[in-house]
N, C-alpha and C. Protein backbone atom coordinates (compact mmCIF):
# COMPACT_ATOMS: atom_id res chain seq x y z
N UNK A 1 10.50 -15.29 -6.10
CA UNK A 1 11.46 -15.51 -7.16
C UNK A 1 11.26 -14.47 -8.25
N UNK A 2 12.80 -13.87 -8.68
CA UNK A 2 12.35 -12.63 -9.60
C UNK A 2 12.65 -13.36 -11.20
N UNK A 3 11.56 -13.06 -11.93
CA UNK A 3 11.49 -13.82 -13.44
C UNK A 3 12.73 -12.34 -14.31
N UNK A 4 12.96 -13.00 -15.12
CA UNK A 4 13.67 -12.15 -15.88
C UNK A 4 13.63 -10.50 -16.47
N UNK A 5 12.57 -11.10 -16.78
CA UNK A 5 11.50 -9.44 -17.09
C UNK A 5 11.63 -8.60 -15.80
N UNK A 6 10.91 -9.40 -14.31
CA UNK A 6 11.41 -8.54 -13.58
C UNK A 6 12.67 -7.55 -12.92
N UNK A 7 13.69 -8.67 -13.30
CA UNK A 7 15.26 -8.66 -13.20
C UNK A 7 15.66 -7.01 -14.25
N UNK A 8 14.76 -7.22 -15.62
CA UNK A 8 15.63 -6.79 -16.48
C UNK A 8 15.15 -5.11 -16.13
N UNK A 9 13.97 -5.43 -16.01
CA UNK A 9 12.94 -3.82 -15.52
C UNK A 9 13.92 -3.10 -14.33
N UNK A 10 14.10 -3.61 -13.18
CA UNK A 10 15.05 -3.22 -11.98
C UNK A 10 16.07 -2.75 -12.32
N UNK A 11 16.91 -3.50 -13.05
CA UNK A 11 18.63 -2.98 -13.84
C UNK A 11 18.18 -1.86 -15.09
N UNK A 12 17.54 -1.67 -15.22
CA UNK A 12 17.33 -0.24 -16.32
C UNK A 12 16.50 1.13 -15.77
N UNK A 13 16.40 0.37 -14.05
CA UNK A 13 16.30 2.00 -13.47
C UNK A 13 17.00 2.21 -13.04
N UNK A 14 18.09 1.55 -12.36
CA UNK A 14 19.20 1.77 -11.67
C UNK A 14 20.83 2.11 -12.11
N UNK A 15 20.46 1.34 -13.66
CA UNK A 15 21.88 0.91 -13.99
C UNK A 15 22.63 2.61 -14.36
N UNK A 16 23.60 2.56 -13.88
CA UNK A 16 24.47 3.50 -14.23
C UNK A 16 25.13 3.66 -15.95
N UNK A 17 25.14 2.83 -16.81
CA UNK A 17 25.12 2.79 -18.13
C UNK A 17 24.42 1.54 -18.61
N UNK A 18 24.69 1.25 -20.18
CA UNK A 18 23.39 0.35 -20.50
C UNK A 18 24.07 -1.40 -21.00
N UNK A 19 25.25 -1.54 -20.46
CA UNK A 19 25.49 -3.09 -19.84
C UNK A 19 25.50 -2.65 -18.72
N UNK A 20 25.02 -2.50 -17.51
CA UNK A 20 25.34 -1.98 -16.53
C UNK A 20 24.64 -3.51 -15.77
N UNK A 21 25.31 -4.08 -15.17
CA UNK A 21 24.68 -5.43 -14.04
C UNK A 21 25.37 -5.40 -13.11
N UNK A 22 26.34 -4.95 -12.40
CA UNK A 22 26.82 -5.98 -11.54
C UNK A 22 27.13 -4.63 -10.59
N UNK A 23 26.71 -3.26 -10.78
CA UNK A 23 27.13 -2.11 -9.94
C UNK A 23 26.42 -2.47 -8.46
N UNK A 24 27.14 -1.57 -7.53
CA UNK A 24 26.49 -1.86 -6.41
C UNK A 24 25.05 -1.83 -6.36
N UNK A 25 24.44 -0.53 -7.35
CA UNK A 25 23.19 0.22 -7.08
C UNK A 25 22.76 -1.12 -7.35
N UNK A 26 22.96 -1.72 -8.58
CA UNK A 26 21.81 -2.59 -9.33
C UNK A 26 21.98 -4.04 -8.08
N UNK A 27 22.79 -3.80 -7.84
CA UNK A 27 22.87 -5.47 -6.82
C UNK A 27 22.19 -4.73 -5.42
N UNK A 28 21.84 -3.80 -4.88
CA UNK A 28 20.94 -3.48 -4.11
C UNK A 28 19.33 -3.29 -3.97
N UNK A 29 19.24 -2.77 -5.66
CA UNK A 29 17.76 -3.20 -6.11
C UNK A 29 17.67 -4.38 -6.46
N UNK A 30 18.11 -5.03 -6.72
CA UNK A 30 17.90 -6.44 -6.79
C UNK A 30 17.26 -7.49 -5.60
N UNK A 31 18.73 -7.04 -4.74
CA UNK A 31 18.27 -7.63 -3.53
C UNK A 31 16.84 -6.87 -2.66
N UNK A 32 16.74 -5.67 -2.82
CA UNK A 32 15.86 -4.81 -2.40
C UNK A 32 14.48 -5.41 -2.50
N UNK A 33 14.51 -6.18 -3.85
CA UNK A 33 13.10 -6.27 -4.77
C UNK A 33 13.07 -7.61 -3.56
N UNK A 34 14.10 -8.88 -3.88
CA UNK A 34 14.06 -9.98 -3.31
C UNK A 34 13.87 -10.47 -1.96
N UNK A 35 14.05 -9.19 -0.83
CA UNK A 35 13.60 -9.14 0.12
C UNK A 35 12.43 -8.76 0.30
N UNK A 36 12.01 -7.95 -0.39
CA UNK A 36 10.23 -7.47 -0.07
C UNK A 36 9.26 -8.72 -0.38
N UNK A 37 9.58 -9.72 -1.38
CA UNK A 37 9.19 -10.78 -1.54
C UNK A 37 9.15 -11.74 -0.65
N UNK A 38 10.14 -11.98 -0.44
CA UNK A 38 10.70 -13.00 0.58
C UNK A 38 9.96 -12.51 2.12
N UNK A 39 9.95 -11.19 2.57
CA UNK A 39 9.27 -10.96 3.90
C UNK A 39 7.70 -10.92 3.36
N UNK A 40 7.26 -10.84 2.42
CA UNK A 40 5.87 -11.30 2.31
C UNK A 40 5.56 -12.67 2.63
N UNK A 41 6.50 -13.80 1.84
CA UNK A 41 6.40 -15.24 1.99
C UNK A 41 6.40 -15.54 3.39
N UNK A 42 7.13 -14.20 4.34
CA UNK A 42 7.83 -14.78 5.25
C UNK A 42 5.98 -14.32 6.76
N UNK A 43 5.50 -13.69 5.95
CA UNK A 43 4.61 -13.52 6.84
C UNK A 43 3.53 -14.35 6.36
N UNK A 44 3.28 -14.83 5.41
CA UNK A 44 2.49 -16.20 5.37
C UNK A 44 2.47 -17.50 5.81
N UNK A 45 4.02 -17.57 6.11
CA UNK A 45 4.33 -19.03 6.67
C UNK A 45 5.49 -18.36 7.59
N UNK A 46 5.22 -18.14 8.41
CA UNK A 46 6.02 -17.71 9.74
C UNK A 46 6.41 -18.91 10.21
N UNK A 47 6.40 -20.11 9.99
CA UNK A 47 7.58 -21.37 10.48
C UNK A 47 8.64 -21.48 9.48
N UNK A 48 8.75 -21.02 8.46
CA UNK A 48 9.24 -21.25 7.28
C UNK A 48 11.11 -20.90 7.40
N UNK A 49 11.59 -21.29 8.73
CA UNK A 49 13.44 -20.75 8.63
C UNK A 49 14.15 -21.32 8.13
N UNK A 50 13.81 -22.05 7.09
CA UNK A 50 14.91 -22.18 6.15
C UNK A 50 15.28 -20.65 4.78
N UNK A 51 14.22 -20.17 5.13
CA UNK A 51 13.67 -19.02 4.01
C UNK A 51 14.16 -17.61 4.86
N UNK A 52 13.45 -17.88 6.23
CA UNK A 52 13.75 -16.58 7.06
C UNK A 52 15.72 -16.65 7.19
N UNK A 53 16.03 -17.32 6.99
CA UNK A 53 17.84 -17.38 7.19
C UNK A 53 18.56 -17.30 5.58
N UNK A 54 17.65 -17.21 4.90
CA UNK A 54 17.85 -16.50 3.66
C UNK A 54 17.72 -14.98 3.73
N UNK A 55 16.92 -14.92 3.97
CA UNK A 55 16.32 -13.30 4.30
C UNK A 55 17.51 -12.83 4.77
N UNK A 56 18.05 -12.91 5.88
CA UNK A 56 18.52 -12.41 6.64
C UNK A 56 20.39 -12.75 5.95
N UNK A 57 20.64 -13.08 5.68
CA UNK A 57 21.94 -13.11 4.17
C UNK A 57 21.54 -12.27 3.24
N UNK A 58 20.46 -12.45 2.71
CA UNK A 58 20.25 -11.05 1.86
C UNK A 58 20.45 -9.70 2.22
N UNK A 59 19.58 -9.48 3.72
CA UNK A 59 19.78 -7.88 4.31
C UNK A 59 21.16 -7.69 4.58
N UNK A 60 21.75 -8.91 4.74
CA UNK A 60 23.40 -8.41 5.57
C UNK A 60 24.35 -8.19 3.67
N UNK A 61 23.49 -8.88 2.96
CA UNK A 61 24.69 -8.73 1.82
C UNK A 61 24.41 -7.21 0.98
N UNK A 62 22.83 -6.91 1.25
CA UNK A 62 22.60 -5.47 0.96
C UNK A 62 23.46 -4.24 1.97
N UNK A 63 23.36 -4.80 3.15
CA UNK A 63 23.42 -3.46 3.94
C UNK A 63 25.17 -3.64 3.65
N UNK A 64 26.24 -4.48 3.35
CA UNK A 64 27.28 -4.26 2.55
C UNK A 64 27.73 -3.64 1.49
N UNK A 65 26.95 -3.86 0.88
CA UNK A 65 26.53 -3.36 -0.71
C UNK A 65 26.25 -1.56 -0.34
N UNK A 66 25.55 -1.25 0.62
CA UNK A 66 24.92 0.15 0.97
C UNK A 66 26.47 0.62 1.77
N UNK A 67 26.88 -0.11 2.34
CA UNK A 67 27.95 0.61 3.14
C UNK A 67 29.08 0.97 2.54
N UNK A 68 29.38 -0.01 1.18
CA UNK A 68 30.78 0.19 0.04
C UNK A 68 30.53 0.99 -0.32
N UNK A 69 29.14 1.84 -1.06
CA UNK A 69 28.82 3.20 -1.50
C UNK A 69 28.63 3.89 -0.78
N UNK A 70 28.29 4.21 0.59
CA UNK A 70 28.62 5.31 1.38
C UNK A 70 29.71 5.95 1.76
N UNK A 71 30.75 4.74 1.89
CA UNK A 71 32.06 4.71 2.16
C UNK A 71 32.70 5.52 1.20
N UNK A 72 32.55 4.80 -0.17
CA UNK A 72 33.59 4.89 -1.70
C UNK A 72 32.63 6.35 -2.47
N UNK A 73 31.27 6.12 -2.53
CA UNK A 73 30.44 7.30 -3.56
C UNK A 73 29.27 7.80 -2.53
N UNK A 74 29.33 8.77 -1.62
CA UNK A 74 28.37 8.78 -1.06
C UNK A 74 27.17 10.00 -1.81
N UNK A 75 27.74 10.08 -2.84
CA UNK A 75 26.40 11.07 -3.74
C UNK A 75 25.94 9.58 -3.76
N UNK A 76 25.93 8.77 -4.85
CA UNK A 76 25.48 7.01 -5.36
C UNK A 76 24.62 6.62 -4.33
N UNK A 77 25.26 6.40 -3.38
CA UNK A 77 24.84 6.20 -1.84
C UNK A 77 22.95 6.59 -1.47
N UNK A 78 23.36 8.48 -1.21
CA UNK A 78 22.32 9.00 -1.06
C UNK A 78 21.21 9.10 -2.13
N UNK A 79 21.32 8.87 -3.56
CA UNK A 79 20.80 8.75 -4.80
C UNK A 79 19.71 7.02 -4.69
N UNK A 80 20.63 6.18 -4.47
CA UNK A 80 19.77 4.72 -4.26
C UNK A 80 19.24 4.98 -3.39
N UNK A 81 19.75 5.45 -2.07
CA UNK A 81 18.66 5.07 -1.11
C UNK A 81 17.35 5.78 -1.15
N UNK A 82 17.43 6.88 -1.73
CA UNK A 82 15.64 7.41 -2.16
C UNK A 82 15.31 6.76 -3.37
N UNK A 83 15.86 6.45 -4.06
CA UNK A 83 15.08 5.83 -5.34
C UNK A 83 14.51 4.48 -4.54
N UNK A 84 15.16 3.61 -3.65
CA UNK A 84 14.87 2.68 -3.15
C UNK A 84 13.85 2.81 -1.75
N UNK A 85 13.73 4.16 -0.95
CA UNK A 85 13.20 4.40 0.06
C UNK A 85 13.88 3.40 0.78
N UNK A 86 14.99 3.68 1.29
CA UNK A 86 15.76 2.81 1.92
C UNK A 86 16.12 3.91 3.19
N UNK A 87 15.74 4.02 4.39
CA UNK A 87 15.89 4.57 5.46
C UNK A 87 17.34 4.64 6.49
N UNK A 88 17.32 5.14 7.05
CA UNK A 88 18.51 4.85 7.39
C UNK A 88 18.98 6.02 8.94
């Protein structure tokens, strides 16, 4: 679970100006952060699929999120995915 502070730290590396919340970038680090978490939890309690079927809504709502900016801004695109080390 990301506390606020963490939330707010993520959106002020990403954000494209300074209300900036709801851009793709920042809703990819977001989710970015929330998956690395979540697959930690997820290797501690490997019975845990109510959590692992979370996970896996998250990656599909990121790798959406990654595909609208490849599609629409693919400088944006290639810019998050190294700030994020996001492979591809």
């Amino acid at each position: 679970m990301l506390t606020t502070k963490q939330k707010s730290k993520i959106i002020k590396e990403v954000a494209i100006h300074d209300k900036d919340t709801g851009s793709p970038e920042v809703q990819v680090s977001i989710l970015t952060k929330k998956i690395e978490e979540l697959a930690n939890h997820l290797k501690k309690h490997a019975k845990d699929n109510h959590s692992r079927r979370g996970l896996l809504a998250m990656v599909a709502d990121r790798q959406t999120h990654l595909n609208y900016l490849k599609k629409k801004y693919p400088r944006r695109y290639s810019s998050i995915t190294k700030k994020l080390d996001l492979k591809k």
